[in-house]
C-alpha atoms as a PDB file:
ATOM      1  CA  UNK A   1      20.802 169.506 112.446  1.00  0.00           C
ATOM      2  CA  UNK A   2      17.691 170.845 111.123  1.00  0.00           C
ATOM      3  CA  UNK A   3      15.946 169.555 107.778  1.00  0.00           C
ATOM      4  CA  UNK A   4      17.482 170.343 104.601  1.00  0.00           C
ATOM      5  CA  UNK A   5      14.644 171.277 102.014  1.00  0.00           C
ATOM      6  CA  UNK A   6      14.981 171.284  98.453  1.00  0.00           C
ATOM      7  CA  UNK A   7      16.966 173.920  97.289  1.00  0.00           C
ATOM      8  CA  UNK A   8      16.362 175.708 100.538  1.00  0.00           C
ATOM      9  CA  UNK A   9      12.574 176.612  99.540  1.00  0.00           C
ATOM     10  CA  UNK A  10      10.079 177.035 102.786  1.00  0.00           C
ATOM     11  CA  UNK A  11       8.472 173.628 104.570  1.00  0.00           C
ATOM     12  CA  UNK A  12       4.833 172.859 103.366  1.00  0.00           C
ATOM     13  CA  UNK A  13       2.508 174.166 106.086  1.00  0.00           C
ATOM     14  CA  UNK A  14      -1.186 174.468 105.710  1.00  0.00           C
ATOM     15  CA  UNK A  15      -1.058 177.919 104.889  1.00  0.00           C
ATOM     16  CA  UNK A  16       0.923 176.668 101.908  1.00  0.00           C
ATOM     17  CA  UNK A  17      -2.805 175.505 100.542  1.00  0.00           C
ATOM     18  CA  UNK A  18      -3.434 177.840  97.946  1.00  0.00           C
ATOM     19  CA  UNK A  19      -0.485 179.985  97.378  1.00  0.00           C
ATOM     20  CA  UNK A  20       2.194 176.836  96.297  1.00  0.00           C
ATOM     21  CA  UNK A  21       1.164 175.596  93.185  1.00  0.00           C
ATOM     22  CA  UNK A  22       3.680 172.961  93.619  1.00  0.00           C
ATOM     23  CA  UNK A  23       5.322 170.542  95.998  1.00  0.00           C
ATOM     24  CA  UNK A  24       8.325 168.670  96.421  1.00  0.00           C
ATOM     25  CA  UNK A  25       7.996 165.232  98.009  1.00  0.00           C
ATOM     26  CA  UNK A  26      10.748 162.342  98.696  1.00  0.00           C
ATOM     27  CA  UNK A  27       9.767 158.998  98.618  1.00  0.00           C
ATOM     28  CA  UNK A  28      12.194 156.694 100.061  1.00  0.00           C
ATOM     29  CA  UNK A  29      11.357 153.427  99.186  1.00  0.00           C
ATOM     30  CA  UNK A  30      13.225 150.904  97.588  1.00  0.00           C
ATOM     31  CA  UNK A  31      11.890 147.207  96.785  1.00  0.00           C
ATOM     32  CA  UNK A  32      15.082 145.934  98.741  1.00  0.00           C
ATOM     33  CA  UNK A  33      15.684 143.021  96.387  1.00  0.00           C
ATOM     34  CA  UNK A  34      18.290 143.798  93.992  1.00  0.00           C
ATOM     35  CA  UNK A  35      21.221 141.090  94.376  1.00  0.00           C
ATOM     36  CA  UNK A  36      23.877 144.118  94.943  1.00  0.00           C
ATOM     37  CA  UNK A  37      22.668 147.646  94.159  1.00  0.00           C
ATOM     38  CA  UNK A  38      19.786 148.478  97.279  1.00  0.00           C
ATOM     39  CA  UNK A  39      19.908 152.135  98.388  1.00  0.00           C
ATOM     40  CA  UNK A  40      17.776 154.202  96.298  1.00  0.00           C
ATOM     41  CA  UNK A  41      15.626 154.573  99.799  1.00  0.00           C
ATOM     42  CA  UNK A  42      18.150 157.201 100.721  1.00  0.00           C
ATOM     43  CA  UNK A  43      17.754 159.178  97.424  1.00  0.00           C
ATOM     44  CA  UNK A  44      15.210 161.894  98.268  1.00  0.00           C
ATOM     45  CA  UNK A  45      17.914 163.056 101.410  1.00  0.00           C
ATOM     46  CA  UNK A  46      20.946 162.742  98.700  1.00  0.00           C
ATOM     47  CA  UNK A  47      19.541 164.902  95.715  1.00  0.00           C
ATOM     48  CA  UNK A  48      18.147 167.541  98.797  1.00  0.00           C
ATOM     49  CA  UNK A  49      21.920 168.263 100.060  1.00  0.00           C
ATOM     50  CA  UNK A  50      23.389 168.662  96.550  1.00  0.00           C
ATOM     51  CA  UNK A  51      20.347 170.659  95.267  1.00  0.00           C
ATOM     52  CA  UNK A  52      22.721 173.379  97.370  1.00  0.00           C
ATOM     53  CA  UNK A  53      24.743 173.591  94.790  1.00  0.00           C
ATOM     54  CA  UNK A  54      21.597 175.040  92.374  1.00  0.00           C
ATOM     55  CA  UNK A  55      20.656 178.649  92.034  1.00  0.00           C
ATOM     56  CA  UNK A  56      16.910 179.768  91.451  1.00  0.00           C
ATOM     57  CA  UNK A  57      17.793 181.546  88.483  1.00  0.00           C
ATOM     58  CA  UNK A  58      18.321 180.359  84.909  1.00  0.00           C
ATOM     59  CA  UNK A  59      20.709 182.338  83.609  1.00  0.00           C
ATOM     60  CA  UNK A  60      19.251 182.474  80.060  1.00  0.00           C
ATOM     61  CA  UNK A  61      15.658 181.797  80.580  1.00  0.00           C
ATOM     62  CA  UNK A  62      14.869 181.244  77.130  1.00  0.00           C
ATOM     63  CA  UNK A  63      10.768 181.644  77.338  1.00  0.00           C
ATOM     64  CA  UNK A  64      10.731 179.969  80.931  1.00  0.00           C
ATOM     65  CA  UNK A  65      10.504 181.411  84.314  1.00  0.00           C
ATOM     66  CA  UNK A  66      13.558 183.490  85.304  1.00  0.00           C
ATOM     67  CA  UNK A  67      13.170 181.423  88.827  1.00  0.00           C
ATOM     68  CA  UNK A  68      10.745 178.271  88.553  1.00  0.00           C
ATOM     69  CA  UNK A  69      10.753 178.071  92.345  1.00  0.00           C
ATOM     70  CA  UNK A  70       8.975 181.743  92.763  1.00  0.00           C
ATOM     71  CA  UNK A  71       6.898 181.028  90.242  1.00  0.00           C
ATOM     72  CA  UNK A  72       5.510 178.118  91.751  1.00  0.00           C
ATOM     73  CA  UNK A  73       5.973 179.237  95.618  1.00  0.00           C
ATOM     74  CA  UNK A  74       7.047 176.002  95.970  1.00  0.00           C
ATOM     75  CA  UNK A  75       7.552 173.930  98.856  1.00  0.00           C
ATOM     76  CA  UNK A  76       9.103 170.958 100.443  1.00  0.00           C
ATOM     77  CA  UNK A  77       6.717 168.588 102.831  1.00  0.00           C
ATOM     78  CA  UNK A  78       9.519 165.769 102.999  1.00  0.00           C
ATOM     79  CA  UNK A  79       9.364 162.275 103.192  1.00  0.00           C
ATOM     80  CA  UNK A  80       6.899 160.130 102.947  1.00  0.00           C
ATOM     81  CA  UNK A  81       7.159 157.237 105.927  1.00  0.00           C
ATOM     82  CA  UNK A  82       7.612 154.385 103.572  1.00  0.00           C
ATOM     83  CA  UNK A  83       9.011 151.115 105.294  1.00  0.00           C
ATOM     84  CA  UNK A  84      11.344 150.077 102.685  1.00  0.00           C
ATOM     85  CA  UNK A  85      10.873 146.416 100.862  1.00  0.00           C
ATOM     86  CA  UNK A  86       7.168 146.441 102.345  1.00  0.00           C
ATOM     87  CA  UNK A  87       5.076 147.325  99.008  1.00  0.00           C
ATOM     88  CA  UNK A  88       2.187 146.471 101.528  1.00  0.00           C
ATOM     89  CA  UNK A  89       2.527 148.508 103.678  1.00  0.00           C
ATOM     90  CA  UNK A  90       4.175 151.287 102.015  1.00  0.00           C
ATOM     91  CA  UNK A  91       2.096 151.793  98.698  1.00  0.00           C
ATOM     92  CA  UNK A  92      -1.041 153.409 100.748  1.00  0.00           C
ATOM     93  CA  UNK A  93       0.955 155.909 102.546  1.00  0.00           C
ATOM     94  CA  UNK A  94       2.609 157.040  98.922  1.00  0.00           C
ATOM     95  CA  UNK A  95      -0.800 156.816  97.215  1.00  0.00           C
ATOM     96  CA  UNK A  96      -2.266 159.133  99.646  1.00  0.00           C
ATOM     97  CA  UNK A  97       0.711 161.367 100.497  1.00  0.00           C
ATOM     98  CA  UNK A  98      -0.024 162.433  96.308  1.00  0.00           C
ATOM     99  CA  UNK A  99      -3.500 162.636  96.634  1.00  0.00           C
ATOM    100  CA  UNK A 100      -3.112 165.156  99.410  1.00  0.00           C
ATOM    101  CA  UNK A 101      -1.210 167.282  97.675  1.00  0.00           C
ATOM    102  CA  UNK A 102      -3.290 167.257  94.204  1.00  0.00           C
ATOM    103  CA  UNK A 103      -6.616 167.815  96.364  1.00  0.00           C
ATOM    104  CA  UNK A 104      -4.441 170.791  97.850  1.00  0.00           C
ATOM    105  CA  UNK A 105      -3.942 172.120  94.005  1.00  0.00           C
ATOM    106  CA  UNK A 106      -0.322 171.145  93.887  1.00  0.00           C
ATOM    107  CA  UNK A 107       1.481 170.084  91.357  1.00  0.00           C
ATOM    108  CA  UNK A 108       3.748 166.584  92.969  1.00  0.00           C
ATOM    109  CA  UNK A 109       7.337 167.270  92.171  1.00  0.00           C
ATOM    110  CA  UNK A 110       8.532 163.952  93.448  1.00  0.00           C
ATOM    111  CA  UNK A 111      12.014 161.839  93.999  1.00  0.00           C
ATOM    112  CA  UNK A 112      12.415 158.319  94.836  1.00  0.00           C
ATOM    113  CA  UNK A 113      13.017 155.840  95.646  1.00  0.00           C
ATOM    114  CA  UNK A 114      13.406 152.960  92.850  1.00  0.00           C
ATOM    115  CA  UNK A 115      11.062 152.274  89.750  1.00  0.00           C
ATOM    116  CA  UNK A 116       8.609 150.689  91.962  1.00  0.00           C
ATOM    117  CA  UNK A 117       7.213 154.413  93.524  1.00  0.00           C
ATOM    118  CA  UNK A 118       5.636 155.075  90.522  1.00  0.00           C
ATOM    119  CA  UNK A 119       2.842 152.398  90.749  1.00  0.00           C
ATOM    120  CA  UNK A 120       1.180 154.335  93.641  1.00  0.00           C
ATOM    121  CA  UNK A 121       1.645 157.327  92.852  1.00  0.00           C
ATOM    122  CA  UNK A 122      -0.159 157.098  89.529  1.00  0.00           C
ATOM    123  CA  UNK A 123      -3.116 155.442  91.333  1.00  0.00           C
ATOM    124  CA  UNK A 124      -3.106 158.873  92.966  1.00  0.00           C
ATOM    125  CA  UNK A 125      -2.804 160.969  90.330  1.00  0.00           C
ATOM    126  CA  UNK A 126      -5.591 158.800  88.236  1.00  0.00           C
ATOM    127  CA  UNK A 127      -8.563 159.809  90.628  1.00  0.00           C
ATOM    128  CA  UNK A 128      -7.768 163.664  89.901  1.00  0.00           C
ATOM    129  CA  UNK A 129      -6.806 163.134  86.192  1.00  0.00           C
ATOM    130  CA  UNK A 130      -9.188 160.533  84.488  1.00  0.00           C
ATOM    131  CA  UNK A 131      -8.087 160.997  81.269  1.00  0.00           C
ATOM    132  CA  UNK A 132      -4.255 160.718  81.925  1.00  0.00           C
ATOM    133  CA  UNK A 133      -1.353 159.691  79.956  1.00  0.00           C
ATOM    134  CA  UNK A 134       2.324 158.762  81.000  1.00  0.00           C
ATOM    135  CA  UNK A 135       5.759 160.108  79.443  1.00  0.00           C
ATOM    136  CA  UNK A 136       8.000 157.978  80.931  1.00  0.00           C
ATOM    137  CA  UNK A 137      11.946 158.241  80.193  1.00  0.00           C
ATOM    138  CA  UNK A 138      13.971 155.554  81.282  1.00  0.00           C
ATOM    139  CA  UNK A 139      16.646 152.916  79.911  1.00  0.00           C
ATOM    140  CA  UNK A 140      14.163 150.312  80.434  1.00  0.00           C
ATOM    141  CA  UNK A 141      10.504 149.770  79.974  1.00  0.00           C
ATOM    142  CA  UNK A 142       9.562 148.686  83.599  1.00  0.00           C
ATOM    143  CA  UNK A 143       7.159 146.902  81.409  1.00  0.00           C
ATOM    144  CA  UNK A 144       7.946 142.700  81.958  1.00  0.00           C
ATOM    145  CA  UNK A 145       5.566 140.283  81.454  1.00  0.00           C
ATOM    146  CA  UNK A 146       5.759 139.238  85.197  1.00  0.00           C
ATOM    147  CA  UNK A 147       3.483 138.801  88.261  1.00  0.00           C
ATOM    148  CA  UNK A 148       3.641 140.515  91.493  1.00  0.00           C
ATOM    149  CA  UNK A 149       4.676 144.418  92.342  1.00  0.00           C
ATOM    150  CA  UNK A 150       8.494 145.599  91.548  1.00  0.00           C
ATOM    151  CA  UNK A 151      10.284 147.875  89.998  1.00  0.00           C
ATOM    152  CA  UNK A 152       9.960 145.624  86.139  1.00  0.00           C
ATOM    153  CA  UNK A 153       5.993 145.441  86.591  1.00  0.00           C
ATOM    154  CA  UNK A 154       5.062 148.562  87.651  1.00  0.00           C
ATOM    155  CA  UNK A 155       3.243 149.829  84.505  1.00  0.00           C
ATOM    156  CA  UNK A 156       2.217 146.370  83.686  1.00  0.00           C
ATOM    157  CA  UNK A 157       0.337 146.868  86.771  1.00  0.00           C
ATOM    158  CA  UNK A 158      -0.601 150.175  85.330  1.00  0.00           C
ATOM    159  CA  UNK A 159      -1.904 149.048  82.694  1.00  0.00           C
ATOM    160  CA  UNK A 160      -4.173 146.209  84.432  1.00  0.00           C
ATOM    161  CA  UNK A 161      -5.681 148.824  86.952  1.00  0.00           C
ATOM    162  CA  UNK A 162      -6.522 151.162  84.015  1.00  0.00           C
ATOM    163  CA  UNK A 163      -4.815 153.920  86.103  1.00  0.00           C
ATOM    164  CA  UNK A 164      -3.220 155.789  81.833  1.00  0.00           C
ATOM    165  CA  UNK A 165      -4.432 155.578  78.178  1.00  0.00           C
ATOM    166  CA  UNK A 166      -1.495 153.434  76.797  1.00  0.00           C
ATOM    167  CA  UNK A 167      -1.914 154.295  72.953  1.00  0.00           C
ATOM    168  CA  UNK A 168      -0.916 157.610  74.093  1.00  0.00           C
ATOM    169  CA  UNK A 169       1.378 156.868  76.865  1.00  0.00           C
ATOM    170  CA  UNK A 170       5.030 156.949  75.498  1.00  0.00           C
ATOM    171  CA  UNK A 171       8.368 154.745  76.731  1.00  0.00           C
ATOM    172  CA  UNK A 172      10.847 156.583  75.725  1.00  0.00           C
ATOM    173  CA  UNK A 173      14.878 155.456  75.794  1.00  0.00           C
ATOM    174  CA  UNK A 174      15.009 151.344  76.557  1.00  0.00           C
ATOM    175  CA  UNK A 175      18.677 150.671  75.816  1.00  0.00           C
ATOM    176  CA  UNK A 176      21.183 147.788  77.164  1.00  0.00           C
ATOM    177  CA  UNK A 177      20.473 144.464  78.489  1.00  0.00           C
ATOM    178  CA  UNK A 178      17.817 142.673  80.217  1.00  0.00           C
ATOM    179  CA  UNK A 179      17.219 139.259  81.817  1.00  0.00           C
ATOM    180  CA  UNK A 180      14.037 137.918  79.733  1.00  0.00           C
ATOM    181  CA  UNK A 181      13.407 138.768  76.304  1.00  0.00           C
ATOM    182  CA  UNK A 182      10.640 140.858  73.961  1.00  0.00           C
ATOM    183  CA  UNK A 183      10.372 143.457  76.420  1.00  0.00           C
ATOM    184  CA  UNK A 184       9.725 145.828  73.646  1.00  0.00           C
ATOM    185  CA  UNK A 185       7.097 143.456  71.912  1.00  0.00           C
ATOM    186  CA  UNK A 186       5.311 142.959  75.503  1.00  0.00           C
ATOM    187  CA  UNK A 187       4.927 146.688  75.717  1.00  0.00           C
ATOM    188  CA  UNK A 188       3.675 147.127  72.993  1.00  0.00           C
ATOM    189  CA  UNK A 189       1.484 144.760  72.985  1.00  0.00           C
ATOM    190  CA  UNK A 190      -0.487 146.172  75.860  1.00  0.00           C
ATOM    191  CA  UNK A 191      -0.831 149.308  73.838  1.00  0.00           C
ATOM    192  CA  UNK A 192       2.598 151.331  74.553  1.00  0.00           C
ATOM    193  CA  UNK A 193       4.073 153.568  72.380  1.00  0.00           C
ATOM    194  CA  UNK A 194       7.403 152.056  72.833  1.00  0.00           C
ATOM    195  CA  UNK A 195      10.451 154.204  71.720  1.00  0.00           C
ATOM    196  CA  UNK A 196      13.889 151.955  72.069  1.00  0.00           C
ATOM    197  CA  UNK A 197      16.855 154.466  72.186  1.00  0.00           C
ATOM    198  CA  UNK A 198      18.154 153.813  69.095  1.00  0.00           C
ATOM    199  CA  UNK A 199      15.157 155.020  67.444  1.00  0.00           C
ATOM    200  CA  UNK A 200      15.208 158.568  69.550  1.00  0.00           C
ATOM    201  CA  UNK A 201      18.928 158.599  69.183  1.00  0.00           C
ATOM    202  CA  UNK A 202      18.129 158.468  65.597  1.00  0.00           C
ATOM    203  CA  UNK A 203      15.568 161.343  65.400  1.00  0.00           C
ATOM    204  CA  UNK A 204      15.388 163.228  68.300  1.00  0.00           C
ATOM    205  CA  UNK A 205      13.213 165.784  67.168  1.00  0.00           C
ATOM    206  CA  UNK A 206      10.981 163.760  65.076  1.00  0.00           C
ATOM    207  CA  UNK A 207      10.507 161.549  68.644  1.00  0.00           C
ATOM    208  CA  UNK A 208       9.602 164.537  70.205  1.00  0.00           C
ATOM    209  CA  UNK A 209       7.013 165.790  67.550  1.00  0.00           C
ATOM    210  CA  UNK A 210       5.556 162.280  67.544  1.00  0.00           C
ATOM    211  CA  UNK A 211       5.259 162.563  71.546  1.00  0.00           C
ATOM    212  CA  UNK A 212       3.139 166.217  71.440  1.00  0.00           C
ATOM    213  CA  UNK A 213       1.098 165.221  68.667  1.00  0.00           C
ATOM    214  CA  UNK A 214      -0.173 162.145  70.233  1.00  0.00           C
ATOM    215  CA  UNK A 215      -0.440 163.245  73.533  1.00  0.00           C
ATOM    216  CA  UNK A 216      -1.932 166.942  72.656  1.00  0.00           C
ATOM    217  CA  UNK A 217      -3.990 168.597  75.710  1.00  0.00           C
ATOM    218  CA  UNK A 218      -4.332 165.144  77.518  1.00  0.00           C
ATOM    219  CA  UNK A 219      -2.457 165.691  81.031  1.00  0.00           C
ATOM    220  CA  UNK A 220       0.427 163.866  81.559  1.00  0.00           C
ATOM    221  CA  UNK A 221       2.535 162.336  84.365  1.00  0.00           C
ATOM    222  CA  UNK A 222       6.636 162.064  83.674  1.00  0.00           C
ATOM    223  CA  UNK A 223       8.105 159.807  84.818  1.00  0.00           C
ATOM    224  CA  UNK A 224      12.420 160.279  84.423  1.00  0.00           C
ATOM    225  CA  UNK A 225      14.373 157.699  85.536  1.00  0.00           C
ATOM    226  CA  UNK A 226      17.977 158.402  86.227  1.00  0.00           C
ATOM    227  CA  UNK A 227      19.398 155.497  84.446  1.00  0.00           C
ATOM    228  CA  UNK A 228      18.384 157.145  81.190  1.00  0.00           C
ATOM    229  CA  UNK A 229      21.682 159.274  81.475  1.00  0.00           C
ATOM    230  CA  UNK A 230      25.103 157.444  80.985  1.00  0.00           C
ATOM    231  CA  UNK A 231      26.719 155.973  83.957  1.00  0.00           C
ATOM    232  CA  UNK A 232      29.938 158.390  82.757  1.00  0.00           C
ATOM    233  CA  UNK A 233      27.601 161.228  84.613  1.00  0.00           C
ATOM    234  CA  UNK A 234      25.114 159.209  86.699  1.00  0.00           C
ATOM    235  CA  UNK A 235      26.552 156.283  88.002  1.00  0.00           C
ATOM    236  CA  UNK A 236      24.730 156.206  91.656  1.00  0.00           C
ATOM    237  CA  UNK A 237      21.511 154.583  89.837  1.00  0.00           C
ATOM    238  CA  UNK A 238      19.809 151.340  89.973  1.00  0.00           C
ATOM    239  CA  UNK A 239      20.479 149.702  86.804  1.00  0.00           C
ATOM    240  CA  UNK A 240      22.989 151.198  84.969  1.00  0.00           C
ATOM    241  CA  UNK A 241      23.503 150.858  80.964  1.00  0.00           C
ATOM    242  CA  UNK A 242      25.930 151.961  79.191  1.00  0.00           C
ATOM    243  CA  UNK A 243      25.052 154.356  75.944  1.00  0.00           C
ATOM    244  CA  UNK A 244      22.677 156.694  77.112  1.00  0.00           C
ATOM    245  CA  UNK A 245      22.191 160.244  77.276  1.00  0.00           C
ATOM    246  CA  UNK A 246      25.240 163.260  78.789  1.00  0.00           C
ATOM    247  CA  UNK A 247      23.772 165.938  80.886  1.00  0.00           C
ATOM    248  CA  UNK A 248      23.311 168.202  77.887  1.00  0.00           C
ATOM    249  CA  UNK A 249      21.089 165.710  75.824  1.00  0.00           C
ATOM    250  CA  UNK A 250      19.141 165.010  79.038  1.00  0.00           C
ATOM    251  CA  UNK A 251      18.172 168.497  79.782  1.00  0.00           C
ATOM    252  CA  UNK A 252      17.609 169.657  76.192  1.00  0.00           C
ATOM    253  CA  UNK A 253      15.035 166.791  75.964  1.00  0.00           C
ATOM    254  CA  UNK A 254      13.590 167.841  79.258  1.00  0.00           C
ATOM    255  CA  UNK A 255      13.071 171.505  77.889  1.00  0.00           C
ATOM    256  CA  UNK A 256      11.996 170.271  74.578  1.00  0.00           C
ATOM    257  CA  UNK A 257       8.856 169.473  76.598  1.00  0.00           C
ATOM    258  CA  UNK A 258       7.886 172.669  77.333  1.00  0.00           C
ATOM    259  CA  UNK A 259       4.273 173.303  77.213  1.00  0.00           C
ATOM    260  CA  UNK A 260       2.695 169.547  77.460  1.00  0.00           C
ATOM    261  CA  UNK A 261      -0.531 169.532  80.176  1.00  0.00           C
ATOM    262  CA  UNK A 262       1.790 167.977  83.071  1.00  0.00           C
ATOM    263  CA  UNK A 263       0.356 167.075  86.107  1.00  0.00           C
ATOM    264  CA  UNK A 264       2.983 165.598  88.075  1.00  0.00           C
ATOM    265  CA  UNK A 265       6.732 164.635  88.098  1.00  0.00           C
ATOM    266  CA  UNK A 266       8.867 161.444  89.513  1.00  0.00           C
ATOM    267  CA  UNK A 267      12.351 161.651  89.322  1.00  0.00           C
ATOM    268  CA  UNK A 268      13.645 158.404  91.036  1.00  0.00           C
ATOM    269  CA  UNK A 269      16.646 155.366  91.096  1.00  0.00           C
ATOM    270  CA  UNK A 270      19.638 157.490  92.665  1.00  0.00           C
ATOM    271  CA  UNK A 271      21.145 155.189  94.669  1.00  0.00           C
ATOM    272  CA  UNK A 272      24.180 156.731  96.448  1.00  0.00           C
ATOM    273  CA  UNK A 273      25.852 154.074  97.878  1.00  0.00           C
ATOM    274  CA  UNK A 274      26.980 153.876  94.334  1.00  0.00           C
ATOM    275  CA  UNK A 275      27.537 157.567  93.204  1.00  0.00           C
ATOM    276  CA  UNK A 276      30.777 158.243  92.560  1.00  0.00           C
ATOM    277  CA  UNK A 277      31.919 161.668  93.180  1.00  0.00           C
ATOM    278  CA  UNK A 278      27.949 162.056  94.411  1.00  0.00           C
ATOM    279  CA  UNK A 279      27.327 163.232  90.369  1.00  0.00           C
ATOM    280  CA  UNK A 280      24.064 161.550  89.918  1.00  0.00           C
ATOM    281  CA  UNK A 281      22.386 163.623  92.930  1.00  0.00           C
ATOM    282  CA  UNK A 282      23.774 166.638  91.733  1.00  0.00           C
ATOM    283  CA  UNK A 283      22.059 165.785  88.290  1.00  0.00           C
ATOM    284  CA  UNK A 284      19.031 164.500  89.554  1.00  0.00           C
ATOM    285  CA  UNK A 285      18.495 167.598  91.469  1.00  0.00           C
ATOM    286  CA  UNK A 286      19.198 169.700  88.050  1.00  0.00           C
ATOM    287  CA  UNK A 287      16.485 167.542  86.333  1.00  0.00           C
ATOM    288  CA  UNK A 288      13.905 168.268  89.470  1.00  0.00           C
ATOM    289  CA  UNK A 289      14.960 171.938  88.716  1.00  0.00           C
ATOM    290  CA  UNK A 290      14.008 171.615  85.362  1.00  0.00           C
ATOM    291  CA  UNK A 291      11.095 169.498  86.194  1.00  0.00           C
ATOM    292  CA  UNK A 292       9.520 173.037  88.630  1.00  0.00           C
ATOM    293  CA  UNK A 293      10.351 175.040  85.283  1.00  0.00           C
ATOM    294  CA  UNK A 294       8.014 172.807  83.120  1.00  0.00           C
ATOM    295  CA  UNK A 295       5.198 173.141  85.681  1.00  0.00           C
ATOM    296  CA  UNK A 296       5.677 176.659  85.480  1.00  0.00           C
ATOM    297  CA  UNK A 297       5.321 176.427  82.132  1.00  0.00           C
ATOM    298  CA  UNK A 298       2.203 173.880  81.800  1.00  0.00           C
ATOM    299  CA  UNK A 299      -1.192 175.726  80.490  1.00  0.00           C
ATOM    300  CA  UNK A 300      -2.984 174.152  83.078  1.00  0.00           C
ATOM    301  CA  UNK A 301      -1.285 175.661  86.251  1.00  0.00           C
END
């Protein structure tokens, strides 16, 4: 059986250098030490199948690209050859996977993988993008005040390597429960703009004002975690918590983005072995959709 690209779009090649102006890349990695839920690894190959189901064209385009994926000429280069539950040995091979594709002009369109993908993967994007800022959407901060490399540290670590400017670096969406308390206060502490759920739930639109006036021009790396939806429509994710957004909200936020200076994009935590009626893939692969349509739309590209 031959390889199933996203959405069907061509294979990166070198010949791609120049004329894509963005890339989709899978990451399938997974820190491997959840007690129950460990399959995210095989999320990049699950959101690829069901991104069959998409069409290149919106419908009702509404300011954006008729087709995001022309637009872009983008491309699929697969996987990256992680070695799941081996940060060691896995982290370079992400890290540089990105950095090839930014030093080719591309815009990183990526899927993972758990929450722990990210980590390398800004250290990537950071030598291209000095000045960057994160926009990172998830039902938890990923923010603990704990040693080590996982999927609760990893922009702890960020933050410590001095790979984002956290006063303008939003978490947006931390709803649910946790295992150690004052997540919220650690995060901010370190200099996150920390938006709880409640609070965007609240005033959406006020969130999102607060989001493009602080960030402005800077460029920006999202970050969209799965779990952020409610497991009634995504329930193949990592950690799920109940309360969060229906497909709707999710990609009316996503398009409320429109125009922010992103530089690249990591969908992750489908974890299939848990997705029920294989909904979350579907979705995920909607959001990466929507994801190519921002890109077409940032100033930058």
């Amino acid at each position: 059986m031959s390889f199933v690209t996203y959405m069907n779009v061509p294979m990166k090649t070198d010949a791609a250098r120049g004329a894509s102006r963005a890339c989709v890349l899978g990451i399938p990695f997974d820190c491997g030490t959840h007690p129950f839920r460990v399959g995210s690894r095989e999320g990049p190959d699950a959101i690829r199948r069901h991104s069959r189901l998409l069409r290149p064209f919106f419908v009702d385009p509404q300011g954006r690209p008729a087709n995001p994926l022309a637009a872009l000429g983008l491309v699929d280069a697969g996987n990256v050859d992680c070695h799941p539950g081996d940060i060691a040995r896995s982290y370079p091979l992400i890290e540089r996977a990105i950095d090839d594709l930014l030093a080719a002009g591309m815009t990183p369109v990526t899927m993972g993988g758990d929450g722990a993908v990210t980590l390398p993967q800004l250290r990537a994007v950071k030598k291209h993008h000095p000045d960057l800022v994160v926009l990172h959407i998830d039902a938890h901060t990923d923010t603990y005040d704990l040693d080590g490399f996982n999927t609760a540290t990893t922009f702890t670590r960020a933050s410590e390597e001095r790979l984002l400017d956290e006063h303008r670096s939003f978490h947006v969406g931390a709803r649910g429960t946790t295992f150690m308390d004052g997540v919220l206060g650690f995060g901010r502490s370190l200099g996150y703009n920390v938006v709880p759920f409640s609070e965007f739930e609240a005033d959406r639109e006020g969130c999102i004002a607060r989001i493009r006036e602080r960030i402005g021009k800077r460029p920006v790396y999202l970050c969209f975690d799965m779990d952020i939806f409610d497991p009634s429509c995504a329930p193949g994710v990592c950690t799920p918590e109940w309360g969060g957004l229906n497909p709707k909200e999710g990609i009316a936020l996503l398009r409320a983005l429109a125009g922010l200076n992103f530089v690249s994009f990591d969908v992750n935590t489908v974890s299939p072995a848990q997705d029920v009626g294989e909904t979350t893939a579907f979705l995920a692969a909607t959001v990466m959709l929507e994801c190519c349509a921002l890109a077409a739309q940032t100033p930058s590209r």
